[in-house]
C-alpha atoms as a PDB file:
ATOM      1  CA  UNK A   1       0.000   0.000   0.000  1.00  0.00           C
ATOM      2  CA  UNK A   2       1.490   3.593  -0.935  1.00  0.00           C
ATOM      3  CA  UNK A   3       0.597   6.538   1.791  1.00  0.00           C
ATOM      4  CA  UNK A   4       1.171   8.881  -0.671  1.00  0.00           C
ATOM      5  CA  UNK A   5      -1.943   7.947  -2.954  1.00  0.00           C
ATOM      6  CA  UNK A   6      -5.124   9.994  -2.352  1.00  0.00           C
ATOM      7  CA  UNK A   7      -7.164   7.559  -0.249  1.00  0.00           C
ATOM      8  CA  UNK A   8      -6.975   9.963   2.984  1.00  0.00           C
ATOM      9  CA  UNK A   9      -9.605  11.500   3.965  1.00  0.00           C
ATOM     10  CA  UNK A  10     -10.957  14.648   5.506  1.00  0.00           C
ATOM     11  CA  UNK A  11     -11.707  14.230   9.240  1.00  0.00           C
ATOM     12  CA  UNK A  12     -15.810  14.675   9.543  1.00  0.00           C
ATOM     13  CA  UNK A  13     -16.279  13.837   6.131  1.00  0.00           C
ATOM     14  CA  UNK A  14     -17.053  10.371   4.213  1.00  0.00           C
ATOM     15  CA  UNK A  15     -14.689   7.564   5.684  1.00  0.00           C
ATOM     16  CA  UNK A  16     -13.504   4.376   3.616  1.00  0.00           C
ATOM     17  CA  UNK A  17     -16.016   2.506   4.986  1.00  0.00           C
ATOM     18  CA  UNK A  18     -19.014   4.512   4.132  1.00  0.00           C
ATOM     19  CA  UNK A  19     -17.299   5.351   0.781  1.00  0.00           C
ATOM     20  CA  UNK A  20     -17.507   1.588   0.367  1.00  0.00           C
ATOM     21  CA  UNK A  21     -20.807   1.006   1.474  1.00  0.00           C
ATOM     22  CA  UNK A  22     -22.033   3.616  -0.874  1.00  0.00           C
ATOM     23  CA  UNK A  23     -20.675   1.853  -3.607  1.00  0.00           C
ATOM     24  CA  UNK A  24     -23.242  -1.565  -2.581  1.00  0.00           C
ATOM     25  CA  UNK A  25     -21.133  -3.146  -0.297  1.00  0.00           C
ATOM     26  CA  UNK A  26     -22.540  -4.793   2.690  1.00  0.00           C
ATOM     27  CA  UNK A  27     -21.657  -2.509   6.108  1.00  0.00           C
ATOM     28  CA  UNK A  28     -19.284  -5.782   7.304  1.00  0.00           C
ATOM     29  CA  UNK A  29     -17.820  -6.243   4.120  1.00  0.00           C
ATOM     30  CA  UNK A  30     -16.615  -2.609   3.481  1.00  0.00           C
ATOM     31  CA  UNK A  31     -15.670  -2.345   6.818  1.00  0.00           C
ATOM     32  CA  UNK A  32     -12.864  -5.213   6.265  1.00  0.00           C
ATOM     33  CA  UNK A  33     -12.275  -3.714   2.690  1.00  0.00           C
ATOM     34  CA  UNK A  34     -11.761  -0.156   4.052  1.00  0.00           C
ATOM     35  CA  UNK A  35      -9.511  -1.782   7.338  1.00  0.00           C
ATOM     36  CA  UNK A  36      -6.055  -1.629   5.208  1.00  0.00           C
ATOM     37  CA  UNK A  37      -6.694   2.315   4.669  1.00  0.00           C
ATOM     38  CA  UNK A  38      -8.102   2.985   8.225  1.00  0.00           C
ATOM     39  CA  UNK A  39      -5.322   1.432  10.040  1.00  0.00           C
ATOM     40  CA  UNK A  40      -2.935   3.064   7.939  1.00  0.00           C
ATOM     41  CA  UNK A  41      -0.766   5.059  10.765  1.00  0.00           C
ATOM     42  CA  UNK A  42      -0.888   8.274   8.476  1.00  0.00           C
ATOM     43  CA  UNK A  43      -4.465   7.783   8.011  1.00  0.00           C
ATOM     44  CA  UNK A  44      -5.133   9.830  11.185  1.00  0.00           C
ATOM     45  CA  UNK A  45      -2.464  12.300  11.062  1.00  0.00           C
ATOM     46  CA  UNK A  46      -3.456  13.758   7.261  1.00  0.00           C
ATOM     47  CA  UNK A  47      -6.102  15.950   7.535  1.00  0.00           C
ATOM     48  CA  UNK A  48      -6.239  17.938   4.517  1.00  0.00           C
ATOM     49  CA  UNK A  49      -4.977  16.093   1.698  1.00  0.00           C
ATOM     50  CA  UNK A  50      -4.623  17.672  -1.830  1.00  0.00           C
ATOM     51  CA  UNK A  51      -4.791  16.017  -4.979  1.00  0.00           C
ATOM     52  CA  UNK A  52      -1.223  16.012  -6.976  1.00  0.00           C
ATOM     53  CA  UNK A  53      -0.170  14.425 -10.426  1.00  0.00           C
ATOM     54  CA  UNK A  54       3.582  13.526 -11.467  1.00  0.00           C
ATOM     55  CA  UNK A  55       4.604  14.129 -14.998  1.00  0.00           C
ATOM     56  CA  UNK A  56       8.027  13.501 -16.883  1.00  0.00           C
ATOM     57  CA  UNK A  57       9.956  16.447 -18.483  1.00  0.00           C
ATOM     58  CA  UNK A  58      13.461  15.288 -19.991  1.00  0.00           C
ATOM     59  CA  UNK A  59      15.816  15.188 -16.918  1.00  0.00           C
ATOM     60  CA  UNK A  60      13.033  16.638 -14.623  1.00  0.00           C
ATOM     61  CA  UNK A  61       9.767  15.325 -12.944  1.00  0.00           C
ATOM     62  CA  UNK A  62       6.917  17.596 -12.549  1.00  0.00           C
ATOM     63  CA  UNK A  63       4.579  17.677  -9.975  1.00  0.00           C
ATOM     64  CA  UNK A  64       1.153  19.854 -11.002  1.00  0.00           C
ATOM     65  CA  UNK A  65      -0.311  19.987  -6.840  1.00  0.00           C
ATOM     66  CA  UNK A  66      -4.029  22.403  -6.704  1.00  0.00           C
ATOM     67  CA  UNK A  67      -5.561  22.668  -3.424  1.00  0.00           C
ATOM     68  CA  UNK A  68      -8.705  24.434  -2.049  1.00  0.00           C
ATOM     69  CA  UNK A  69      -5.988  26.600   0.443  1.00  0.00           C
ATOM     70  CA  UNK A  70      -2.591  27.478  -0.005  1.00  0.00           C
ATOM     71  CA  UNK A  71      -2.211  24.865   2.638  1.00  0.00           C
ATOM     72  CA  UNK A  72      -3.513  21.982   0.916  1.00  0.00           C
ATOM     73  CA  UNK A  73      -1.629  22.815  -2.084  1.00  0.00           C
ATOM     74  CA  UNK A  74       1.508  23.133   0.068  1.00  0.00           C
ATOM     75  CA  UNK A  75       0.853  19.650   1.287  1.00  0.00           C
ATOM     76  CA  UNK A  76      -0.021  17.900  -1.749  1.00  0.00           C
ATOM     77  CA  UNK A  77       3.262  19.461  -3.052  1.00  0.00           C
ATOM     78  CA  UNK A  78       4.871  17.245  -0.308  1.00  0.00           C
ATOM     79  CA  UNK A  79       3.384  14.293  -1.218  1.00  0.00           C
ATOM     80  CA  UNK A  80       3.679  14.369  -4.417  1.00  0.00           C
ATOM     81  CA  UNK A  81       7.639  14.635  -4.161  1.00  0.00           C
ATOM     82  CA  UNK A  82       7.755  11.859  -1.599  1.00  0.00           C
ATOM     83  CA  UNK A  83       5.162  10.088  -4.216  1.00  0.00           C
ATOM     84  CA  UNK A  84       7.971  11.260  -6.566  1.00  0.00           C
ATOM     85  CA  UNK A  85      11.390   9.472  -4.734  1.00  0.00           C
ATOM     86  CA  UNK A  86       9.278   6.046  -4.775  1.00  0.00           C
ATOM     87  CA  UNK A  87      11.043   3.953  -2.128  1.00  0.00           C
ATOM     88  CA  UNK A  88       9.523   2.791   1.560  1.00  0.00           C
ATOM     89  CA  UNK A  89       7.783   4.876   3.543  1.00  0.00           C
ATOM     90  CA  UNK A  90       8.482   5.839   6.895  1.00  0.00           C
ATOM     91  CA  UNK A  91       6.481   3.358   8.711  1.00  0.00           C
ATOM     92  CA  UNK A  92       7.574   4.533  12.212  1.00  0.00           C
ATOM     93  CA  UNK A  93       6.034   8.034  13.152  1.00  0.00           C
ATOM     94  CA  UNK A  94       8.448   8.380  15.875  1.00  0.00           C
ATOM     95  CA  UNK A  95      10.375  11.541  15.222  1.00  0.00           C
ATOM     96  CA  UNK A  96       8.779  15.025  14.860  1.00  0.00           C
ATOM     97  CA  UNK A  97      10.442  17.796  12.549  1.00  0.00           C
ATOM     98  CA  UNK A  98       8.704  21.666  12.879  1.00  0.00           C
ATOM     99  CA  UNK A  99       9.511  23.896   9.617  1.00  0.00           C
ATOM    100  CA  UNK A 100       8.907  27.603   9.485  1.00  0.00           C
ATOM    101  CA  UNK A 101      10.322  28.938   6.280  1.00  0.00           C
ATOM    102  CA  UNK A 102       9.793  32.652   5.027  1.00  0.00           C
ATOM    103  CA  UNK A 103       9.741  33.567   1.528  1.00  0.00           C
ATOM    104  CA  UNK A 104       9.248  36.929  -0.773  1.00  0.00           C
ATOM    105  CA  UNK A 105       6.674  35.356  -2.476  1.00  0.00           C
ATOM    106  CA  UNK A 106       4.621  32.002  -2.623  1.00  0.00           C
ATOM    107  CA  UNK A 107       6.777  30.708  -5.461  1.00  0.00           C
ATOM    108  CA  UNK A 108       9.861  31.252  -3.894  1.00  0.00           C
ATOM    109  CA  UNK A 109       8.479  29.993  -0.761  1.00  0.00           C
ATOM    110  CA  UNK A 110       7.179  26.596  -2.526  1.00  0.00           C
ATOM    111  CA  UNK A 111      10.695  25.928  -3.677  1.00  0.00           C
ATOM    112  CA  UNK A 112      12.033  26.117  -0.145  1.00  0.00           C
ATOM    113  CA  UNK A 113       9.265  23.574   1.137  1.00  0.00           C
ATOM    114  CA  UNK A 114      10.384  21.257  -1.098  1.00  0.00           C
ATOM    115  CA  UNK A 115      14.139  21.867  -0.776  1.00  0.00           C
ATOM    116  CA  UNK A 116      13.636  21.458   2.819  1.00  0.00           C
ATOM    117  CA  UNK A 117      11.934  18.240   2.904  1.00  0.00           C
ATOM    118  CA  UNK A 118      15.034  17.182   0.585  1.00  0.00           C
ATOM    119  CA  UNK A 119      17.403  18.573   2.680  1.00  0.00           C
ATOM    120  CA  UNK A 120      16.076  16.983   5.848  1.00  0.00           C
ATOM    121  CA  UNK A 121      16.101  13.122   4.055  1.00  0.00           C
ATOM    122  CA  UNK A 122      19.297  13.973   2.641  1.00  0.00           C
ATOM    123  CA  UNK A 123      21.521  16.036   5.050  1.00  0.00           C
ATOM    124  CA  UNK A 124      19.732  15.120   8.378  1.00  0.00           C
ATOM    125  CA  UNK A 125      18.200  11.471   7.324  1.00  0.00           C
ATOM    126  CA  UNK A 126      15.091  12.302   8.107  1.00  0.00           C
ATOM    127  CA  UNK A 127      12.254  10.298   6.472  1.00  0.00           C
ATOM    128  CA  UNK A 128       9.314  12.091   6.555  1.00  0.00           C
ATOM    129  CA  UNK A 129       5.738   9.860   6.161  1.00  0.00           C
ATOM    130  CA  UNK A 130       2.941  12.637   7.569  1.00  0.00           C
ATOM    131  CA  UNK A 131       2.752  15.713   6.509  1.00  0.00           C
ATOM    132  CA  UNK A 132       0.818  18.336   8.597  1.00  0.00           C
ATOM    133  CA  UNK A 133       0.580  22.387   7.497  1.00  0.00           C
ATOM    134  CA  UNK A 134      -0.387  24.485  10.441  1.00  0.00           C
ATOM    135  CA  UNK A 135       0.447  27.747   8.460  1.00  0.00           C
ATOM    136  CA  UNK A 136       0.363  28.959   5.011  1.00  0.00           C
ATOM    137  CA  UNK A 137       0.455  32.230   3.755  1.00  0.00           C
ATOM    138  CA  UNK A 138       2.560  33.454   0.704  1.00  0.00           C
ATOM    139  CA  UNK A 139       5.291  34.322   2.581  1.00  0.00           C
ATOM    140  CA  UNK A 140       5.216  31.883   5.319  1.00  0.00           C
ATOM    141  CA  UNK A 141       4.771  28.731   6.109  1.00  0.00           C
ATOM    142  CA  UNK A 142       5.136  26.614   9.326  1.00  0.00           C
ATOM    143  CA  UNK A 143       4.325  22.573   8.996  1.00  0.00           C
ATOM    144  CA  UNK A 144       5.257  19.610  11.241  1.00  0.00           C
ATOM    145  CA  UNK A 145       6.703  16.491   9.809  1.00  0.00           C
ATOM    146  CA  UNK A 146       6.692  13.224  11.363  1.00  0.00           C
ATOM    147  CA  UNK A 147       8.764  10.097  10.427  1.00  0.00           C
ATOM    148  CA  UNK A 148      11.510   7.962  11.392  1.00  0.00           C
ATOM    149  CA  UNK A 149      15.050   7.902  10.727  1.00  0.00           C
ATOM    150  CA  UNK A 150      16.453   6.913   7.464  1.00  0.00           C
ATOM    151  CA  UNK A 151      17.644   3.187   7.766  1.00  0.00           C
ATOM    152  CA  UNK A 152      19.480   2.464   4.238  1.00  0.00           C
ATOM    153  CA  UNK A 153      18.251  -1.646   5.386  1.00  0.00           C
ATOM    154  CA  UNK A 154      15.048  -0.585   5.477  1.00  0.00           C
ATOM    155  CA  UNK A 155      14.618   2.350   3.159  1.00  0.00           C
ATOM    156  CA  UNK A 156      15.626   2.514  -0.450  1.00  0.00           C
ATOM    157  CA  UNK A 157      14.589   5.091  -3.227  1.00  0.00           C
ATOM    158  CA  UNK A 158      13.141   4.510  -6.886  1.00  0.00           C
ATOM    159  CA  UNK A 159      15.198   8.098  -7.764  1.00  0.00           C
ATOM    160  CA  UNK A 160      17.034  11.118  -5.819  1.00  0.00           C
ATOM    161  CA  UNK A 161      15.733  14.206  -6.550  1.00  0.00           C
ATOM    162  CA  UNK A 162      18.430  17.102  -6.189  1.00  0.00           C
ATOM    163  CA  UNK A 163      16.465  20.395  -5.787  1.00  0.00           C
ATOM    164  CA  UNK A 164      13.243  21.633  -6.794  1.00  0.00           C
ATOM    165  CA  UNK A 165      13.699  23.997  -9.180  1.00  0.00           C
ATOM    166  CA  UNK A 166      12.434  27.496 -10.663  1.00  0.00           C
ATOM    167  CA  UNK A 167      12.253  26.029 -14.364  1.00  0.00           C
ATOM    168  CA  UNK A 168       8.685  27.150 -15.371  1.00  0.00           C
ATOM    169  CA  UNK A 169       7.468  27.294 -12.068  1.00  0.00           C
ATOM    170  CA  UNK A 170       4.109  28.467 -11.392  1.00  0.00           C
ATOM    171  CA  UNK A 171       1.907  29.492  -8.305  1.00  0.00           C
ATOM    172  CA  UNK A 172      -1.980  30.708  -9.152  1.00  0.00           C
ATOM    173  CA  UNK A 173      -5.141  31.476  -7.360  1.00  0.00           C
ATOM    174  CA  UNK A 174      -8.396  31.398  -9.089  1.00  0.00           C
ATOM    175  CA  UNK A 175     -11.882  31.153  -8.256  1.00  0.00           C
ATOM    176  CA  UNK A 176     -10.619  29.977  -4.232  1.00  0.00           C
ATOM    177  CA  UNK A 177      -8.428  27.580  -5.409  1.00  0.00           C
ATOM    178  CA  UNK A 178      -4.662  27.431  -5.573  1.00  0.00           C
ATOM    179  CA  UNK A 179      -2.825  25.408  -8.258  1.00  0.00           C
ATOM    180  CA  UNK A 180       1.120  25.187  -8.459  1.00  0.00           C
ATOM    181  CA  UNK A 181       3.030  23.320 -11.365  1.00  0.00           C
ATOM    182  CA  UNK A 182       7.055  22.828 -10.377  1.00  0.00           C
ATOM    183  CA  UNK A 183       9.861  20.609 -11.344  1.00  0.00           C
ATOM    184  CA  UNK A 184      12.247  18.772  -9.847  1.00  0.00           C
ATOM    185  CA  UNK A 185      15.510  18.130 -10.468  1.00  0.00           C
ATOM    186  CA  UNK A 186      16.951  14.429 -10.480  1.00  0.00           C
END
């Protein structure tokens, strides 16, 4: 199972289960279909997850993140570049990481959010598996990560990504909703 796909949900709205149900399901039989995504230890810890899609772009991967807040967009951003390094998760939510980062602007300040999560798996070995934004404006933003330590027996990685990058980068609001497109350099 990969935490990084879209099956988390928003706390007080539809859960797997009733998702499931929905769909025709008997209650006990989407209950043990939903289990896998309910038990999932990030499963409680996202709150506000934002939809993201990867995309190739010769020696760069794109992630296109939108989000009803700047802070959904900011954490669908994160997911989609630990979506992006493939690998095992941090399975362990033992360690706690808080990030405030200031920026000019939100663009500037989306390419430090990602740089940072890079430069906490890479320089610290810091493995991040929840991502939680408690602030977001466009020129600050304050999140807690949770994961484990990196364990190179227990952790290895589909690609290394060196830096997210400024290469066509874009940040827009419209109509209440934020959308950012940004690449990453591997």
């Amino acid at each position: 199972m990969n935490p990084h796909h879209a099956y988390f949900w928003k706390e007080g709205e539809s859960t797997p289960s009733s998702i499931i149900a929905a769909a025709g399901f008997a209650t006990e039989a989407a209950a043990t279909i939903a289990a896998p995504f309910t038990a999932h230890p990030r499963a409680a810890i996202v709150e506000d997850m934002a939809p993201f899609r990867l995309f190739e772009h010769t020696a760069d991967i794109g992630i296109d993140a939108d989000g009803a807040s700047l802070a959904e967009l900011f954490h669908a951003a994160a997911d989609g570049l630990l979506q992006l390094l493939g690998g095992e998760p941090a399975a362990n939510l033992t360690e706690s990481r808080t990030v405030t980062l200031f920026a000019s602007d939100g663009e500037e300040l989306l390419v430090s959010w990602l740089n940072e999560i890079l430069f906490l798996l890479e320089t610290r070995r810091f493995l991040p598996g929840a991502v939680r934004i408690l602030e977001a404006s466009p020129t600050r933003l304050v999140a807690e990560l949770r994961g484990e330590s990196l364990d190179p027996k227990r952790h290895s990685f589909a690609r290394m990504a060196k830096a997210a990058t400024y290469h066509n980068l874009q940040l827009v609001e419209s109509e209440g909703r934020w959308s950012a497109r940004i690449f990453i350099d591997l």
